[in-house]
Every structure is written in C-alpha cells, then in structure tokens.
PDB file of N, CA and C in Angstrom:
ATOM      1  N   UNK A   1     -23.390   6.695  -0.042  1.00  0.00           N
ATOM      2  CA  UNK A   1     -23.680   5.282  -0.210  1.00  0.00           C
ATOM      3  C   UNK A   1     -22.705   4.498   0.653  1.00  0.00           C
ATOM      4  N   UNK A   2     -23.217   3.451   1.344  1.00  0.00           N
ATOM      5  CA  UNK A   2     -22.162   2.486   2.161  1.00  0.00           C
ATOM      6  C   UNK A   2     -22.606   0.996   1.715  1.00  0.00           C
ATOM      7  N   UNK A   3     -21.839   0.525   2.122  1.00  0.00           N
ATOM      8  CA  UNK A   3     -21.663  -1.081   2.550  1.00  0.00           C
ATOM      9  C   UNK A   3     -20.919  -1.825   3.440  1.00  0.00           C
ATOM     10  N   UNK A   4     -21.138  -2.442   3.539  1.00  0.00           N
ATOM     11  CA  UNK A   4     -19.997  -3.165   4.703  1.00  0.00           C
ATOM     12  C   UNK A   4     -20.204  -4.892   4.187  1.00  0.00           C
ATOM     13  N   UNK A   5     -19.206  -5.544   4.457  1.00  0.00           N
ATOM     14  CA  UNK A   5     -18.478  -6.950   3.712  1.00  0.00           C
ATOM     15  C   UNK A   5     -18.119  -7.672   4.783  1.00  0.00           C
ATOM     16  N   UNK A   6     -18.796  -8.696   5.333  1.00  0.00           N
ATOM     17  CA  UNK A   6     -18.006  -9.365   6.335  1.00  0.00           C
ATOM     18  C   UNK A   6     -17.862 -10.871   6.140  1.00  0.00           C
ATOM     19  N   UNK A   7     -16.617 -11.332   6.464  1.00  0.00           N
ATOM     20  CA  UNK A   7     -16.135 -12.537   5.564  1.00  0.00           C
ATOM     21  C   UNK A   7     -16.621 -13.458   6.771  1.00  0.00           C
ATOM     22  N   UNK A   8     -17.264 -14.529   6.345  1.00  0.00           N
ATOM     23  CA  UNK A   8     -17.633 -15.549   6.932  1.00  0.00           C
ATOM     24  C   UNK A   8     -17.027 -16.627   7.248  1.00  0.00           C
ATOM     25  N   UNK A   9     -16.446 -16.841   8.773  1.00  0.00           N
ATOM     26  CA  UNK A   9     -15.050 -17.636   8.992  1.00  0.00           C
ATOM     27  C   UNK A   9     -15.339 -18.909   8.886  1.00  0.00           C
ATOM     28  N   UNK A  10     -14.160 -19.744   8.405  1.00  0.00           N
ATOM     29  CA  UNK A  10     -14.682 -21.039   8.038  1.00  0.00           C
ATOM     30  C   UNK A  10     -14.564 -21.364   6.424  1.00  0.00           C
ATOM     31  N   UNK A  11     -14.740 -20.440   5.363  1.00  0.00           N
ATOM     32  CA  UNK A  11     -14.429 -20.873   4.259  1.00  0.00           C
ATOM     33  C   UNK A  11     -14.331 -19.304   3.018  1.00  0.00           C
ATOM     34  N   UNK A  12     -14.706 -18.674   2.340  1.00  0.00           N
ATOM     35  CA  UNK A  12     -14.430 -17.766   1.252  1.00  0.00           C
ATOM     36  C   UNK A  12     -15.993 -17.360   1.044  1.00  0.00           C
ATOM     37  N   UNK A  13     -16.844 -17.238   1.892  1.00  0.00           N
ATOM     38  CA  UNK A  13     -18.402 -17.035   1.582  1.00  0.00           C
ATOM     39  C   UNK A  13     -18.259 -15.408   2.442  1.00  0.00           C
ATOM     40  N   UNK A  14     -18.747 -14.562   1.787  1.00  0.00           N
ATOM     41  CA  UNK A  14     -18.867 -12.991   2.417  1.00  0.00           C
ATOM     42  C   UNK A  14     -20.382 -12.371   2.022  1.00  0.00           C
ATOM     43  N   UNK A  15     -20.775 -11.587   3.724  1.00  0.00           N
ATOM     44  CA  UNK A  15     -21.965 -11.188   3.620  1.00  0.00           C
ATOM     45  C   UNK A  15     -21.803  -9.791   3.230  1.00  0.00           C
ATOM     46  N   UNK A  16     -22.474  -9.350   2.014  1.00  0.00           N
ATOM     47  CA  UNK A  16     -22.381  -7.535   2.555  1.00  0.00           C
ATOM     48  C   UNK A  16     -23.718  -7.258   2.706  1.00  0.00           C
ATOM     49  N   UNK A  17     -23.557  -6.391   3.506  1.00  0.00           N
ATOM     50  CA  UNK A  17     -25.108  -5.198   4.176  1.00  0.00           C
ATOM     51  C   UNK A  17     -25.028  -3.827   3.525  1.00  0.00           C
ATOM     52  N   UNK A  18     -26.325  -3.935   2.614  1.00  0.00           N
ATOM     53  CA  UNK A  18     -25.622  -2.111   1.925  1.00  0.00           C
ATOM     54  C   UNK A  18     -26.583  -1.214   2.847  1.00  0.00           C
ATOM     55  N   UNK A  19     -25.912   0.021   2.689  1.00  0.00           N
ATOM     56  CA  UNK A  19     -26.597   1.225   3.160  1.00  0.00           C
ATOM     57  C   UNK A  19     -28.423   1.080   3.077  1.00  0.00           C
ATOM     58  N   UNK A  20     -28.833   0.574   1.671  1.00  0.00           N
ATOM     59  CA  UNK A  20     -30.496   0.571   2.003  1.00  0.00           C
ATOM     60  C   UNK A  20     -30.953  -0.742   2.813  1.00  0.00           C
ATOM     61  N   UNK A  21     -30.250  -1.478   3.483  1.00  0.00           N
ATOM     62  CA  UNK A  21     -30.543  -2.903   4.888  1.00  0.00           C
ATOM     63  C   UNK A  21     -30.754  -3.952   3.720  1.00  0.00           C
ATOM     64  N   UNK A  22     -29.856  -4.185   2.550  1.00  0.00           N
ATOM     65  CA  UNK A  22     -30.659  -5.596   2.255  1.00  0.00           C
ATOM     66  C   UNK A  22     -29.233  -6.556   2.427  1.00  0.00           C
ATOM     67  N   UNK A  23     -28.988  -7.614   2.260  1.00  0.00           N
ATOM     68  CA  UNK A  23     -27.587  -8.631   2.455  1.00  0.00           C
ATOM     69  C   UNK A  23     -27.264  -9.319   1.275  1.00  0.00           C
ATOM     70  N   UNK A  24     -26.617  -9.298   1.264  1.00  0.00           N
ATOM     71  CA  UNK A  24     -26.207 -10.112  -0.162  1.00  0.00           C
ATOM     72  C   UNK A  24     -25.051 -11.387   0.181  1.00  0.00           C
ATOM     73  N   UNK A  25     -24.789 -12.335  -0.164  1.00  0.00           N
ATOM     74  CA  UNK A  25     -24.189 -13.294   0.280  1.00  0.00           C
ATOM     75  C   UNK A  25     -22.798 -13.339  -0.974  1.00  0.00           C
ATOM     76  N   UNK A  26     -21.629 -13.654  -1.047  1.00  0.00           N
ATOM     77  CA  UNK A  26     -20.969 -14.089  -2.052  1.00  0.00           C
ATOM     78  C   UNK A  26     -19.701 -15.065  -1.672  1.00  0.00           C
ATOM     79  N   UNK A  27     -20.140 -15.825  -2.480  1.00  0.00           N
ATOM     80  CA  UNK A  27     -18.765 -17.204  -2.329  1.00  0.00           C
ATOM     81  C   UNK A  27     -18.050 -17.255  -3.439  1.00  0.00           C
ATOM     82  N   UNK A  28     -16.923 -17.909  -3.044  1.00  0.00           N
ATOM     83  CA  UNK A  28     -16.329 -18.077  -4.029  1.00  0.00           C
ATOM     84  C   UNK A  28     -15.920 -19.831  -4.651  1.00  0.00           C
ATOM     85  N   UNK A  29     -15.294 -19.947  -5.319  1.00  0.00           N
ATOM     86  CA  UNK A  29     -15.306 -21.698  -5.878  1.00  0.00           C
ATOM     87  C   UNK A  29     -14.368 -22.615  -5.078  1.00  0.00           C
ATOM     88  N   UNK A  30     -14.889 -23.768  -4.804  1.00  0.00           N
ATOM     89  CA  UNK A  30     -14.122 -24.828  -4.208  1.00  0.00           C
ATOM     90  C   UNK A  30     -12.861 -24.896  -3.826  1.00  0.00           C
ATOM     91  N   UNK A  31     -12.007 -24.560  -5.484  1.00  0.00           N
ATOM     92  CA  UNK A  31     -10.898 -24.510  -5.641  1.00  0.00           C
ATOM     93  C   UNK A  31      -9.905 -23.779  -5.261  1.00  0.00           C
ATOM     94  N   UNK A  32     -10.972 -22.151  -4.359  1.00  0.00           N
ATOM     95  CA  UNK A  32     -10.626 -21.010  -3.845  1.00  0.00           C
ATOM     96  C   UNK A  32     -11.066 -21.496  -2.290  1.00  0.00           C
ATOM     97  N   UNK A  33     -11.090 -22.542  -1.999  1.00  0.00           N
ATOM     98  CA  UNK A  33     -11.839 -22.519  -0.604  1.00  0.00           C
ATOM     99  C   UNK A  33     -13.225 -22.260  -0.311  1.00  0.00           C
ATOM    100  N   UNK A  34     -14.068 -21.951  -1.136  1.00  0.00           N
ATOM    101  CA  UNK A  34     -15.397 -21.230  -1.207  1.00  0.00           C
ATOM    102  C   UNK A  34     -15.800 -22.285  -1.192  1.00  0.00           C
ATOM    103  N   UNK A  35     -17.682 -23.090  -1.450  1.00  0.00           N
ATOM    104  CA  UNK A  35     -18.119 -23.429  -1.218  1.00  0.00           C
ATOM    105  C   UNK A  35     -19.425 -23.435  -2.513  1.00  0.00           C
ATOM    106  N   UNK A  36     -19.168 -22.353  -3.274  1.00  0.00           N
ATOM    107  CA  UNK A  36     -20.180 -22.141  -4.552  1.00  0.00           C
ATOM    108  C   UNK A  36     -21.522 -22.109  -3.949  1.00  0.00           C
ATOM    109  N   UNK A  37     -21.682 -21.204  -2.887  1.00  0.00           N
ATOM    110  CA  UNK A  37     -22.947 -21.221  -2.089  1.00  0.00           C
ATOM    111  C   UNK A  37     -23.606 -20.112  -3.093  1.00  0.00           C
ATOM    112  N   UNK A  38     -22.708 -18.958  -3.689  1.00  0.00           N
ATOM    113  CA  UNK A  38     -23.424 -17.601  -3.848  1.00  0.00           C
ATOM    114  C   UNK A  38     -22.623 -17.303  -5.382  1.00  0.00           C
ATOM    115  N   UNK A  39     -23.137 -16.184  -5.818  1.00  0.00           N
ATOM    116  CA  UNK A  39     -22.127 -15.895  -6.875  1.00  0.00           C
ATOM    117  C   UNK A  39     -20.525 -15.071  -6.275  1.00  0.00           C
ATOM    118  N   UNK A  40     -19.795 -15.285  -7.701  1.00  0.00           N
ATOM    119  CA  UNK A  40     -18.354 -14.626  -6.922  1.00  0.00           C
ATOM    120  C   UNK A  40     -18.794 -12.715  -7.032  1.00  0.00           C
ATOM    121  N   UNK A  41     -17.655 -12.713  -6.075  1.00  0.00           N
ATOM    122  CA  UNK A  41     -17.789 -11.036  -5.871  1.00  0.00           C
ATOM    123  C   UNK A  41     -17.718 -10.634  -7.232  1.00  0.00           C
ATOM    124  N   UNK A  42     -16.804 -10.858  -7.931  1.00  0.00           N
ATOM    125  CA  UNK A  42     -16.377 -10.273  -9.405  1.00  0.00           C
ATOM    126  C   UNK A  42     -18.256 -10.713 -10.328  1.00  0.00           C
ATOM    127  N   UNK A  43     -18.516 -11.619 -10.214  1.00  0.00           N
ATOM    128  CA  UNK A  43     -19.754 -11.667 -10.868  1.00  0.00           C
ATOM    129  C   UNK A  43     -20.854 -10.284 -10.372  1.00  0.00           C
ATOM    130  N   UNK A  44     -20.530 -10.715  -9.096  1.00  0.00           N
ATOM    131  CA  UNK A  44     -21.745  -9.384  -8.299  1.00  0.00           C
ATOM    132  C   UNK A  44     -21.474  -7.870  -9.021  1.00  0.00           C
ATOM    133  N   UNK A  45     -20.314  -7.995  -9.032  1.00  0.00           N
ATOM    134  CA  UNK A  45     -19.576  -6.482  -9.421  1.00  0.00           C
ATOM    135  C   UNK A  45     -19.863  -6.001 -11.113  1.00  0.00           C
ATOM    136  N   UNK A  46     -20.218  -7.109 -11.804  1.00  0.00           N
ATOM    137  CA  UNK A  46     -20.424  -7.264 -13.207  1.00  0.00           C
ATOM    138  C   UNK A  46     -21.767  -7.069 -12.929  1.00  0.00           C
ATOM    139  N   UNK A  47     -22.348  -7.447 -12.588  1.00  0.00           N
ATOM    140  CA  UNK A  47     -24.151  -7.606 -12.415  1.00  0.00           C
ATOM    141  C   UNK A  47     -24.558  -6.175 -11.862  1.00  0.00           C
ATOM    142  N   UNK A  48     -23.807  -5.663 -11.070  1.00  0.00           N
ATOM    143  CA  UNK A  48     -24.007  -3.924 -10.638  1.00  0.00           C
ATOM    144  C   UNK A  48     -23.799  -3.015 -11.736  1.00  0.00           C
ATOM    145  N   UNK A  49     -23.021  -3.514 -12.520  1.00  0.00           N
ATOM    146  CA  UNK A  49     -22.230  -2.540 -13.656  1.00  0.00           C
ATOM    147  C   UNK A  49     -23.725  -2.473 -14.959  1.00  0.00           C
ATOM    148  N   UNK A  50     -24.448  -4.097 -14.759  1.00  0.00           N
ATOM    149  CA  UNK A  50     -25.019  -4.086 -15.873  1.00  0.00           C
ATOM    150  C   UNK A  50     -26.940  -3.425 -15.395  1.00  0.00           C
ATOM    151  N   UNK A  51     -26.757  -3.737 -14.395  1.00  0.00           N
ATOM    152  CA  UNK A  51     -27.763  -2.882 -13.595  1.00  0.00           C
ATOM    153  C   UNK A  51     -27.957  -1.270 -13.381  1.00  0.00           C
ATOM    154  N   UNK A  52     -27.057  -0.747 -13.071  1.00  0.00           N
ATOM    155  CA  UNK A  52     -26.667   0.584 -12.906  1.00  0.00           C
ATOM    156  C   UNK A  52     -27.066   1.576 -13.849  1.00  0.00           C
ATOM    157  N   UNK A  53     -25.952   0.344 -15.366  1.00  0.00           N
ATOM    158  CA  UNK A  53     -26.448   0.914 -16.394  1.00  0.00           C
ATOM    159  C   UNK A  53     -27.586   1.044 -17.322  1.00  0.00           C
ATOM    160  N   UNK A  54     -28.367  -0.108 -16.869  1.00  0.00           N
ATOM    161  CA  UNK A  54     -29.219  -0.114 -17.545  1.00  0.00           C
ATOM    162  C   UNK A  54     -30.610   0.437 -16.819  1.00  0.00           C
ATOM    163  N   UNK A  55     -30.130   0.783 -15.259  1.00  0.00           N
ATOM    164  CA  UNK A  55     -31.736   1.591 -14.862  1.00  0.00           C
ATOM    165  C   UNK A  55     -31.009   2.925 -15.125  1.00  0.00           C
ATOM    166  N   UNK A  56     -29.477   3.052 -15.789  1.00  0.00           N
ATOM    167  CA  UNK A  56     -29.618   4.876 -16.172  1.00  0.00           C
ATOM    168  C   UNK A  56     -30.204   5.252 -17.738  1.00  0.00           C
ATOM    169  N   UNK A  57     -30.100   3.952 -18.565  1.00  0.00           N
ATOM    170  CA  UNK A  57     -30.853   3.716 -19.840  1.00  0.00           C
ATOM    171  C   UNK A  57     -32.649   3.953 -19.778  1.00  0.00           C
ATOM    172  N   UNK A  58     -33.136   3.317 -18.696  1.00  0.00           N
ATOM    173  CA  UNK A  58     -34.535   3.445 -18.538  1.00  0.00           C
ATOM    174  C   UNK A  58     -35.104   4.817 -18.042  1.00  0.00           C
ATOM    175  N   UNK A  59     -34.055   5.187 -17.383  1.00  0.00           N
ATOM    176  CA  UNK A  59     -34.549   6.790 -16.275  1.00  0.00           C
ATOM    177  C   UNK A  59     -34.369   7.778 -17.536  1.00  0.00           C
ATOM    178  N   UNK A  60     -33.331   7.420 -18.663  1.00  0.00           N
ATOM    179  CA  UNK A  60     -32.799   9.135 -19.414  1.00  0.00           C
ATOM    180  C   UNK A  60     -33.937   8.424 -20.354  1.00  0.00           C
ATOM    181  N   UNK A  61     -34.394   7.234 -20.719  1.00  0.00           N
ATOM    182  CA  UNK A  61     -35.598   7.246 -21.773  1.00  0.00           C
ATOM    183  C   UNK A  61     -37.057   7.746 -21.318  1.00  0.00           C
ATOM    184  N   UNK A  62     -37.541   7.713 -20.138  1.00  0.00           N
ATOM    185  CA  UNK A  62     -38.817   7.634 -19.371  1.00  0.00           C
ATOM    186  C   UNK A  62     -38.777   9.629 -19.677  1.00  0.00           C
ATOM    187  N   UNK A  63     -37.639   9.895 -19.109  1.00  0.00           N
ATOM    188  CA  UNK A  63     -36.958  11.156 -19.249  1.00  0.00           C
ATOM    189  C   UNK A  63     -37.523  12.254 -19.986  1.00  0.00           C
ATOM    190  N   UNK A  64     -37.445  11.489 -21.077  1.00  0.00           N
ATOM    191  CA  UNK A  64     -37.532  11.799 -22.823  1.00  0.00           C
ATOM    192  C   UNK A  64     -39.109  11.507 -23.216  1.00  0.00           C
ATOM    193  N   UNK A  65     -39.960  10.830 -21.993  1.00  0.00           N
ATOM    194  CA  UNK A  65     -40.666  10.288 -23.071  1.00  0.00           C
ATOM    195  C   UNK A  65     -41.585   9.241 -23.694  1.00  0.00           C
ATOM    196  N   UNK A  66     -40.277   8.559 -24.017  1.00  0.00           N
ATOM    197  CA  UNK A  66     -40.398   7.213 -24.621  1.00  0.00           C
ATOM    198  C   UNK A  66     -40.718   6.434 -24.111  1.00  0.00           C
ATOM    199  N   UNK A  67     -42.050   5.594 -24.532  1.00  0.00           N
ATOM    200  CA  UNK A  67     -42.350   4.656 -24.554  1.00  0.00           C
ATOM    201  C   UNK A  67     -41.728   3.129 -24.795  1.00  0.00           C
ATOM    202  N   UNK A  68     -41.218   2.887 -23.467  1.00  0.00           N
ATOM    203  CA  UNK A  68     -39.976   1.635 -23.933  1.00  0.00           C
ATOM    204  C   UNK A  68     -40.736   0.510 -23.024  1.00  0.00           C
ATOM    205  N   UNK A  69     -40.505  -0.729 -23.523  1.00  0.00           N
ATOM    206  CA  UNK A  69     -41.314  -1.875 -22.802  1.00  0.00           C
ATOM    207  C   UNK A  69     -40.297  -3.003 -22.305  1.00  0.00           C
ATOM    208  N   UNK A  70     -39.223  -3.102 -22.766  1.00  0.00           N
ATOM    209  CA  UNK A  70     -38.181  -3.702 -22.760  1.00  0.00           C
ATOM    210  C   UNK A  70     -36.712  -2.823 -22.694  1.00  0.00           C
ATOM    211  N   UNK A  71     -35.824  -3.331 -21.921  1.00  0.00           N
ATOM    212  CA  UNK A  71     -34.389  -2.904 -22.144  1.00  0.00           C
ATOM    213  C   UNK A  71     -34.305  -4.142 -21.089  1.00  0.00           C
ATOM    214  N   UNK A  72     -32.777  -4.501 -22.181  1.00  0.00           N
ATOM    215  CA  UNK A  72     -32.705  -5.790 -21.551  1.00  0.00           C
ATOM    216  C   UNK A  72     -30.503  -5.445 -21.986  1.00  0.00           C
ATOM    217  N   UNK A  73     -29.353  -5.935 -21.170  1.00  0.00           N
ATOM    218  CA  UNK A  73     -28.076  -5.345 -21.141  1.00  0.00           C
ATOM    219  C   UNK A  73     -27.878  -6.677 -21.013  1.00  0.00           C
ATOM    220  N   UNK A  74     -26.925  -7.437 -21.965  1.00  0.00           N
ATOM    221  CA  UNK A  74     -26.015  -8.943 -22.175  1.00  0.00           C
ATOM    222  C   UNK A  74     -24.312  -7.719 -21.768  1.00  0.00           C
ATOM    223  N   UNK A  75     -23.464  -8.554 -20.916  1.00  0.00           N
ATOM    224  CA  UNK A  75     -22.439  -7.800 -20.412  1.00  0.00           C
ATOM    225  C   UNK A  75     -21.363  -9.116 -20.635  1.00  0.00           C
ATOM    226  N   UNK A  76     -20.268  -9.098 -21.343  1.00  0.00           N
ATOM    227  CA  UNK A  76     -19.382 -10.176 -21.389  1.00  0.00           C
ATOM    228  C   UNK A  76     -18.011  -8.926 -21.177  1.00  0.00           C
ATOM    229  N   UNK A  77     -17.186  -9.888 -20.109  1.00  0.00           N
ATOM    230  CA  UNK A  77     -15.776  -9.039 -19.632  1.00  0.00           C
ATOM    231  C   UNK A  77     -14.488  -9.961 -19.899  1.00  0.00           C
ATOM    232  N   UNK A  78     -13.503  -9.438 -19.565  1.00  0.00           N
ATOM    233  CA  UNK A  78     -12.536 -10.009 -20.134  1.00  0.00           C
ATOM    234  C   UNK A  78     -11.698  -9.478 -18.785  1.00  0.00           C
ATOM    235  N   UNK A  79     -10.946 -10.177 -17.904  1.00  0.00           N
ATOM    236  CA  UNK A  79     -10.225 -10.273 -16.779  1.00  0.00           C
ATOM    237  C   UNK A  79      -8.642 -10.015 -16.833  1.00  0.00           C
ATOM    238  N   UNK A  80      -7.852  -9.373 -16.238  1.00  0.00           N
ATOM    239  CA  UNK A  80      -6.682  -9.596 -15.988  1.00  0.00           C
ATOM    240  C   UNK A  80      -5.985 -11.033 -15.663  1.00  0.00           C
ATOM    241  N   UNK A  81      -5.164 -11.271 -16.525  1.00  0.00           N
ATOM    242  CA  UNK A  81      -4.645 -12.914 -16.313  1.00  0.00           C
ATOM    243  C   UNK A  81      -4.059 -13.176 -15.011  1.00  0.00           C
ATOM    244  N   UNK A  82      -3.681 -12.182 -14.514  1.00  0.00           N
ATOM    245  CA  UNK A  82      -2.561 -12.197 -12.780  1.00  0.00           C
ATOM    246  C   UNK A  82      -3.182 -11.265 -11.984  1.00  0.00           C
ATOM    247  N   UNK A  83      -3.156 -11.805 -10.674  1.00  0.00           N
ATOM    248  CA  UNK A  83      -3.473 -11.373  -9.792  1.00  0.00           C
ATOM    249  C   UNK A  83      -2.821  -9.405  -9.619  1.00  0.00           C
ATOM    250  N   UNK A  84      -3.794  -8.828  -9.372  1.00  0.00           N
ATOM    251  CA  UNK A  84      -5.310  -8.922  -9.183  1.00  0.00           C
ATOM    252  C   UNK A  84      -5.771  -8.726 -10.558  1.00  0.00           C
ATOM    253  N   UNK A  85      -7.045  -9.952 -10.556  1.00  0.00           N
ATOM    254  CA  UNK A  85      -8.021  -9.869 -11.429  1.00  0.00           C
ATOM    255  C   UNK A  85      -8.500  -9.079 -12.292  1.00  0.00           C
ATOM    256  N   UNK A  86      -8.371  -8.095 -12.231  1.00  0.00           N
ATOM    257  CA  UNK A  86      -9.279  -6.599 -12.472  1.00  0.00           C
ATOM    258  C   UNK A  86      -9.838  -6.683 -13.652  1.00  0.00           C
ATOM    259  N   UNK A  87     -11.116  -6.160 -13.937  1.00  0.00           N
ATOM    260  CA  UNK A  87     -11.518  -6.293 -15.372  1.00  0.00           C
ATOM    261  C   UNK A  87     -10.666  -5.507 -16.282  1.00  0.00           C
ATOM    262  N   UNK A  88     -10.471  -6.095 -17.231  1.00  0.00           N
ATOM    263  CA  UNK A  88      -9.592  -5.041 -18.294  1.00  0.00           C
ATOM    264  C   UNK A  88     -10.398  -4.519 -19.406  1.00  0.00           C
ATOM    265  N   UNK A  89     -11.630  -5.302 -19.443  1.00  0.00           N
ATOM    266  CA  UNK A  89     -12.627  -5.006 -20.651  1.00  0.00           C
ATOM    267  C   UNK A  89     -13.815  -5.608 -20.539  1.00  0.00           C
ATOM    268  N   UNK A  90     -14.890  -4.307 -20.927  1.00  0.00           N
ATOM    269  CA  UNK A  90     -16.343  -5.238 -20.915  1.00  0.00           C
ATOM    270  C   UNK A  90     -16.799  -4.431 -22.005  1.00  0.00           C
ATOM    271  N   UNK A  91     -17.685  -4.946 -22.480  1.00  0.00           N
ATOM    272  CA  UNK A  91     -18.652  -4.659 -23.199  1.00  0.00           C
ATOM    273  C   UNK A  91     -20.244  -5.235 -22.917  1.00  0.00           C
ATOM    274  N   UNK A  92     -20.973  -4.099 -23.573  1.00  0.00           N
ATOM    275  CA  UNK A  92     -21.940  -3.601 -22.923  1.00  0.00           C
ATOM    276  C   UNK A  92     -22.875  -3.823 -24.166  1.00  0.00           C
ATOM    277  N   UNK A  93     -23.847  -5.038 -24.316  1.00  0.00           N
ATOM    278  CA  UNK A  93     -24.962  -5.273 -25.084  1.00  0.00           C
ATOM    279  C   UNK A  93     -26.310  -4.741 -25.229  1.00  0.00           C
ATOM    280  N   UNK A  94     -26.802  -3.474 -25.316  1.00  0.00           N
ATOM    281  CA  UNK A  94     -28.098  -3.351 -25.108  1.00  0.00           C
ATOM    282  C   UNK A  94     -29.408  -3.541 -26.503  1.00  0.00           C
ATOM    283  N   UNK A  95     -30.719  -3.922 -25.679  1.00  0.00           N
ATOM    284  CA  UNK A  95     -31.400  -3.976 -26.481  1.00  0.00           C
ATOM    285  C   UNK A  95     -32.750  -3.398 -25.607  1.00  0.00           C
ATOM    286  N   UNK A  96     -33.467  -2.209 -26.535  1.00  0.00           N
ATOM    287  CA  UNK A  96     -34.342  -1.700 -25.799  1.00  0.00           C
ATOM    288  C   UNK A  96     -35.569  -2.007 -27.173  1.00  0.00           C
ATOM    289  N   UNK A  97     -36.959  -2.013 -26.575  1.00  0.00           N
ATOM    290  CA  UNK A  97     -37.747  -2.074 -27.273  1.00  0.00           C
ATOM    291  C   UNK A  97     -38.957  -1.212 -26.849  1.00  0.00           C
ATOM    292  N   UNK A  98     -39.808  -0.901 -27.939  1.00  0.00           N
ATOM    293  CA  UNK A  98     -41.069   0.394 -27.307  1.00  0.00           C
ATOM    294  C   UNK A  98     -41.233   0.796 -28.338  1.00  0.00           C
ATOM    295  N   UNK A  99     -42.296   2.133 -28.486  1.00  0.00           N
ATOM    296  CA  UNK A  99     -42.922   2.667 -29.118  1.00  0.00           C
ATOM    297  C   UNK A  99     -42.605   4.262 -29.327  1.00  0.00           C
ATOM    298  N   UNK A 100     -43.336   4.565 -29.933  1.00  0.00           N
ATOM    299  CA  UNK A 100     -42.429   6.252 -30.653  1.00  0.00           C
ATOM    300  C   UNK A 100     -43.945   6.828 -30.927  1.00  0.00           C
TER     301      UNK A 100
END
C-alpha cells in the first residue's frame, strides 16, 4: 500500500494520492494557518480507523453468512494534550442490523 502527501505552498492544505489514484485534500484551521478548506489530517486518520473497521465487520459477517442490512461505527477519541497530538484513546461504537 502507498501514498504520497504533498503540502500545498501557501498555507497548511495537503494533497495525498493513494496507491489506488484517488486524492484526497486536507487542511487544517485558520488558527494553524490552514484555511478549513478540507478536513484535518487527524480527522481523516479517525475516519480510516472507523472505515477499515467497519468494512472488516461487514466482510467477517457476509463471511458467516449473515444477513446484515446496516452496520453503521460512531468513533469518539480523546487526543494527547502536547504536542504531538497522538490519539491516546478511541472508542469504537458499533451498531449492525439484519436478519438470522
């Protein structure tokens, strides 16, 4: 798997290109120099986490089987107070729905 990240000169807005050709844009807030064009990287990075996991929720149910019509993942994190950021904690909401 690749990507590549290239920071867009002029303000805190970065393009990445992943390995399957699509682009993704991410800015960051005013107050960071950004521009609030895109979401922040750390959001993107949360949104992969809740994605990831939840098409590995759909693949090990389909797997099995099951008849599921819904799966739907609420993700709330909790950040390092000092630089760097790093998540220190998330939790992971799921709700799947279907038939048996």
């Amino acid at each position: 798997m690749e990507c590549n990240v290239k920071w867009i000169e002029g303000g805190m807005s970065f393009l990445a290109e992943t390995g399957s050709k699509h682009a993704v844009l991410m800015d960051g807030p005013p107050e960071a120099g950004g521009r609030n064009l895109a979401p922040r990287p750390m959001e993107m990075l949360l949104a992969g986490t809740g994605g990831c996991s939840a098409f590995d929720v759909v693949s090990i149910l389909r797997k099995g089987r099951h008849a599921i019509s819904r799966c739907e993942v609420s993700l709330v994190a909790e950040r390092a107070e000092t630089e760097p950021k790093v998540f220190t904690r998330i939790h992971f909401h799921f709700r799947v729905s279907g038939t048996h």
